[in-house]
C-alpha atoms as a PDB file:
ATOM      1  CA  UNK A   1       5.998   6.308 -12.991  1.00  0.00           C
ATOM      2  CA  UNK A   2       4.389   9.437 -14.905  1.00  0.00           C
ATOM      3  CA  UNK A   3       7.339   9.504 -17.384  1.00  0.00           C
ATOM      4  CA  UNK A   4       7.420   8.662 -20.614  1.00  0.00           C
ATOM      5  CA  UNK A   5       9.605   5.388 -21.116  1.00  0.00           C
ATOM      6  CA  UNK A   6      11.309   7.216 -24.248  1.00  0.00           C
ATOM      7  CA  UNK A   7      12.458  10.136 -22.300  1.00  0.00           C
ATOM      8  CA  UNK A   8      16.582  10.073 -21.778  1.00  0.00           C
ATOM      9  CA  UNK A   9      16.272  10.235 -18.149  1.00  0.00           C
ATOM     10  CA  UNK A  10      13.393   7.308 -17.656  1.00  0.00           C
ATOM     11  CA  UNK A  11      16.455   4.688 -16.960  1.00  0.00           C
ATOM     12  CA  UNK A  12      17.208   6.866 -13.946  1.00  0.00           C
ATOM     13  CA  UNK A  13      14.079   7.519 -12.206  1.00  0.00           C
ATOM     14  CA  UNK A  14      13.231   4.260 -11.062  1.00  0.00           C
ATOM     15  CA  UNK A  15      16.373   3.873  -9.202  1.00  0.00           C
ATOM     16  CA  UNK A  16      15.960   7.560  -7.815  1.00  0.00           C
ATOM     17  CA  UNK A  17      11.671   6.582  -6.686  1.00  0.00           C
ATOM     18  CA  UNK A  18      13.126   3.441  -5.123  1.00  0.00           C
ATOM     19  CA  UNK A  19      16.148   4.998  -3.044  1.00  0.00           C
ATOM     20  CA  UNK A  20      13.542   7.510  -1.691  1.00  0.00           C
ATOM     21  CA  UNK A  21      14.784  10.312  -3.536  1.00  0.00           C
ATOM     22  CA  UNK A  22      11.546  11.641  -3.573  1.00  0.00           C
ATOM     23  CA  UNK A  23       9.819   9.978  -0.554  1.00  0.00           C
ATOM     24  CA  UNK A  24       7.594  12.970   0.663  1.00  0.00           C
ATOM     25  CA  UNK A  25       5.636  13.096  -2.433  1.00  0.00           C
ATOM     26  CA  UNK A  26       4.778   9.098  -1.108  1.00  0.00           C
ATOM     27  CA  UNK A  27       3.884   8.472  -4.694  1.00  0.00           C
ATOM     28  CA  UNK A  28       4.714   6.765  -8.158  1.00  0.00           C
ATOM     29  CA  UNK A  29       4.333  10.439  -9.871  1.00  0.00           C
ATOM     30  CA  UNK A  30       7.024  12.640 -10.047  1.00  0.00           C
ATOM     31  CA  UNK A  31       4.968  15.467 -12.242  1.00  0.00           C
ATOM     32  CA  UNK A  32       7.922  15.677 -14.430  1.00  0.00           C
ATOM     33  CA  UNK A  33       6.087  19.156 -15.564  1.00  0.00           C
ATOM     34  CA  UNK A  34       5.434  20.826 -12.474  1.00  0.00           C
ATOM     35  CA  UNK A  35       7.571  23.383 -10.069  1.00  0.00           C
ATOM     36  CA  UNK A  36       9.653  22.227  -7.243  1.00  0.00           C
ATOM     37  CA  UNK A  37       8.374  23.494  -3.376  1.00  0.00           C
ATOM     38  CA  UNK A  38      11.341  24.725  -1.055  1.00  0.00           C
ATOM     39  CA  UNK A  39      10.760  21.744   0.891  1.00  0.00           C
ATOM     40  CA  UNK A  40      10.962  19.618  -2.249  1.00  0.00           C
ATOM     41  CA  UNK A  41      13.867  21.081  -3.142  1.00  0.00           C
ATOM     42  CA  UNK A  42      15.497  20.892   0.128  1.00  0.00           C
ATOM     43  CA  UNK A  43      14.965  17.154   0.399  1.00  0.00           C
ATOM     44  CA  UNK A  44      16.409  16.588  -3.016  1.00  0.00           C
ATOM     45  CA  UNK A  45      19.688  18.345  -2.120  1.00  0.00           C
ATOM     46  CA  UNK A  46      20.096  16.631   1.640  1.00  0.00           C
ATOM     47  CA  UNK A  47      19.444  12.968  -0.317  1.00  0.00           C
ATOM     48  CA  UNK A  48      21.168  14.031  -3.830  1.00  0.00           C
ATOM     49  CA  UNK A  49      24.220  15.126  -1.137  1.00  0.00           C
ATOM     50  CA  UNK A  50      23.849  12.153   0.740  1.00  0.00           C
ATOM     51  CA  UNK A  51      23.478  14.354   4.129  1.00  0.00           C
ATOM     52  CA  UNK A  52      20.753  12.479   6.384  1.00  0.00           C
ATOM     53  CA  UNK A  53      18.479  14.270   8.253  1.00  0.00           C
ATOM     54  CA  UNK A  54      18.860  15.363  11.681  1.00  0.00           C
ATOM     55  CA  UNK A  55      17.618  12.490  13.963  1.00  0.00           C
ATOM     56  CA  UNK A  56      16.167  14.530  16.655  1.00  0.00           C
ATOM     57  CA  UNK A  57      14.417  17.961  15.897  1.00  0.00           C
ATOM     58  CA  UNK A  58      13.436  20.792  17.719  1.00  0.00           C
ATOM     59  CA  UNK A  59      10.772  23.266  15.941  1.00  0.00           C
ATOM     60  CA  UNK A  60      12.649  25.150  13.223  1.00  0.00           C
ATOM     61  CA  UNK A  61      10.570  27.072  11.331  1.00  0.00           C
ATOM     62  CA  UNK A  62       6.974  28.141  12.651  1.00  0.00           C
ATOM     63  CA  UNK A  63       5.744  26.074   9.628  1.00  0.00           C
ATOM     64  CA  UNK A  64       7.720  23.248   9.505  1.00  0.00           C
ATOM     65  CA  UNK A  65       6.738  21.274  12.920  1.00  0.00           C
ATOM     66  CA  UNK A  66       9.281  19.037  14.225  1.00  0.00           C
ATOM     67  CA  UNK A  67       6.790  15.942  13.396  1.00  0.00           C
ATOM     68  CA  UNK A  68       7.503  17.062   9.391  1.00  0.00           C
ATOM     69  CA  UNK A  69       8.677  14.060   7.388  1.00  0.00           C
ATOM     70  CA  UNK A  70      10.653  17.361   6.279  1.00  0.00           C
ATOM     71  CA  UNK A  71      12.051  18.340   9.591  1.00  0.00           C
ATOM     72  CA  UNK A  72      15.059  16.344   9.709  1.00  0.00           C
ATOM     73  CA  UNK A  73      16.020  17.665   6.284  1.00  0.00           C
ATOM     74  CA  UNK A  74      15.419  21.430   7.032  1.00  0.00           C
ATOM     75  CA  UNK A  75      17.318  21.094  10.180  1.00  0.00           C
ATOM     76  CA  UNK A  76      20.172  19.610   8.714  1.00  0.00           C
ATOM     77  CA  UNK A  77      20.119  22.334   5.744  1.00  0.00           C
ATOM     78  CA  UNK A  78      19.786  25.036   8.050  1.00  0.00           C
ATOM     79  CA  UNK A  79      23.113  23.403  10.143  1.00  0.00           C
ATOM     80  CA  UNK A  80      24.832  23.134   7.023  1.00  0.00           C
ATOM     81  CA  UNK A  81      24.282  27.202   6.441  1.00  0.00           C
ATOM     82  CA  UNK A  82      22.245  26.218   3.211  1.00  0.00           C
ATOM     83  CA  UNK A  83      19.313  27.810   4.202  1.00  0.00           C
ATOM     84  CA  UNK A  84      18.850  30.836   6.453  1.00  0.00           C
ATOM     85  CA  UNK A  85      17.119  30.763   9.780  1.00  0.00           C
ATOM     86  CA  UNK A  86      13.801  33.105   9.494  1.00  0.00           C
ATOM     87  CA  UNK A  87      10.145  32.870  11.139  1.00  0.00           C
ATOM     88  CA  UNK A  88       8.757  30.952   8.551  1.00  0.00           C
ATOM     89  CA  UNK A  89      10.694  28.666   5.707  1.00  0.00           C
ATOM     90  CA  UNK A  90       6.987  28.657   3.585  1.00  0.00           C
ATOM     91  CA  UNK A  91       8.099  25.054   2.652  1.00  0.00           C
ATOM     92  CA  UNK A  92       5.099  24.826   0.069  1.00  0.00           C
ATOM     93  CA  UNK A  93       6.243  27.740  -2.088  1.00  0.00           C
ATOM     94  CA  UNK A  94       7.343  27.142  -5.414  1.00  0.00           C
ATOM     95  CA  UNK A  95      10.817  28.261  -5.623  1.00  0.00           C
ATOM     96  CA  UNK A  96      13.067  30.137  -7.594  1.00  0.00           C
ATOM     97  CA  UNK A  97      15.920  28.685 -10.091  1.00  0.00           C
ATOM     98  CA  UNK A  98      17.789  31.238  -8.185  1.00  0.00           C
ATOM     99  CA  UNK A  99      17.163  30.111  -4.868  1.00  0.00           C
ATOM    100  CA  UNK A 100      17.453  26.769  -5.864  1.00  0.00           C
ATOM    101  CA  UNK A 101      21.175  27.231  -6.970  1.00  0.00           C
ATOM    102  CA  UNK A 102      21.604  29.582  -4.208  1.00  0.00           C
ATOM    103  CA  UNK A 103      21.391  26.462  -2.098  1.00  0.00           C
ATOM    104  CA  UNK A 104      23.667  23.824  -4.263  1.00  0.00           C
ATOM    105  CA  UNK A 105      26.211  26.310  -4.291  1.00  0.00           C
ATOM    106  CA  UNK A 106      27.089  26.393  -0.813  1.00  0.00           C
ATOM    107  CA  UNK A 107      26.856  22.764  -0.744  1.00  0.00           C
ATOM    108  CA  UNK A 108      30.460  21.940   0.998  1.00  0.00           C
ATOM    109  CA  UNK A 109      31.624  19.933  -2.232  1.00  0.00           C
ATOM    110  CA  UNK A 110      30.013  22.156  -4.695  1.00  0.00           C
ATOM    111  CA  UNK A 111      31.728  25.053  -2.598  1.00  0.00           C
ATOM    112  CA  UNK A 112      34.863  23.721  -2.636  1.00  0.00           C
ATOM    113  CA  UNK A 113      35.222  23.003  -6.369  1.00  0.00           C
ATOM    114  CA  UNK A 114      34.072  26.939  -7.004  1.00  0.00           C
ATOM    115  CA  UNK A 115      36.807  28.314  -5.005  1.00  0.00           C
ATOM    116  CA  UNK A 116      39.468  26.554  -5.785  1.00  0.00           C
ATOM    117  CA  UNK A 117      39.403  26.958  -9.626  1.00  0.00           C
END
């Protein structure tokens, strides 16, 4: 694992690698450093929200094929209403803190404790 045993997190990440938390970057880094992609970022939120992904997918996006180890995830976001559908979801873009929280928010638990305060 690229992070430093010292760091506050480190007793997490193991757990997180070996659950499959992270299982498209099908490695022991994590690049603790660098940006998240959409399609990282998706993932994170279907596993983190314990949604599974769709079992059978039809082409989504025109850049997400329905052979994507993302597929099932980007489905089920787009069923959920957490992302929007559009020609192209550019799943290798970097993406925005904003869009990032765009997407937790409507999460249906997340949503739920924001509008009932």
């Amino acid at each position: 694992l690229d992070v430093e045993p010292n760091h506050p997190l480190y007793g997490y990440l193991p757990a997180l690698v070996e659950e499959g938390w992270f299982a498209s970057t099908q490695t022991q880094k994590l690049n603790p450093q660098a940006l998240m992609t959409r399609g990282q970022a998706i993932e994170l939120l279907m596993r983190a929200s314990w949604n599974d992904p769709e079992p059978q997918v039809a082409l989504v996006y025109q850049d997400v094929s329905a052979t994507s180890p993302l597929a099932g995830y980007v489905a089920k976001a787009l069923r959920m209403g957490l992302i929007q559908p559009a020609e192209r979801l550019r799943p290798d873009q970097e993406i925005s803190k904003l869009e990032f929280l765009q997407m937790v928010a409507k999460l249906p638990d997340v949503k739920k404790r924001l509008y009932t305060q």
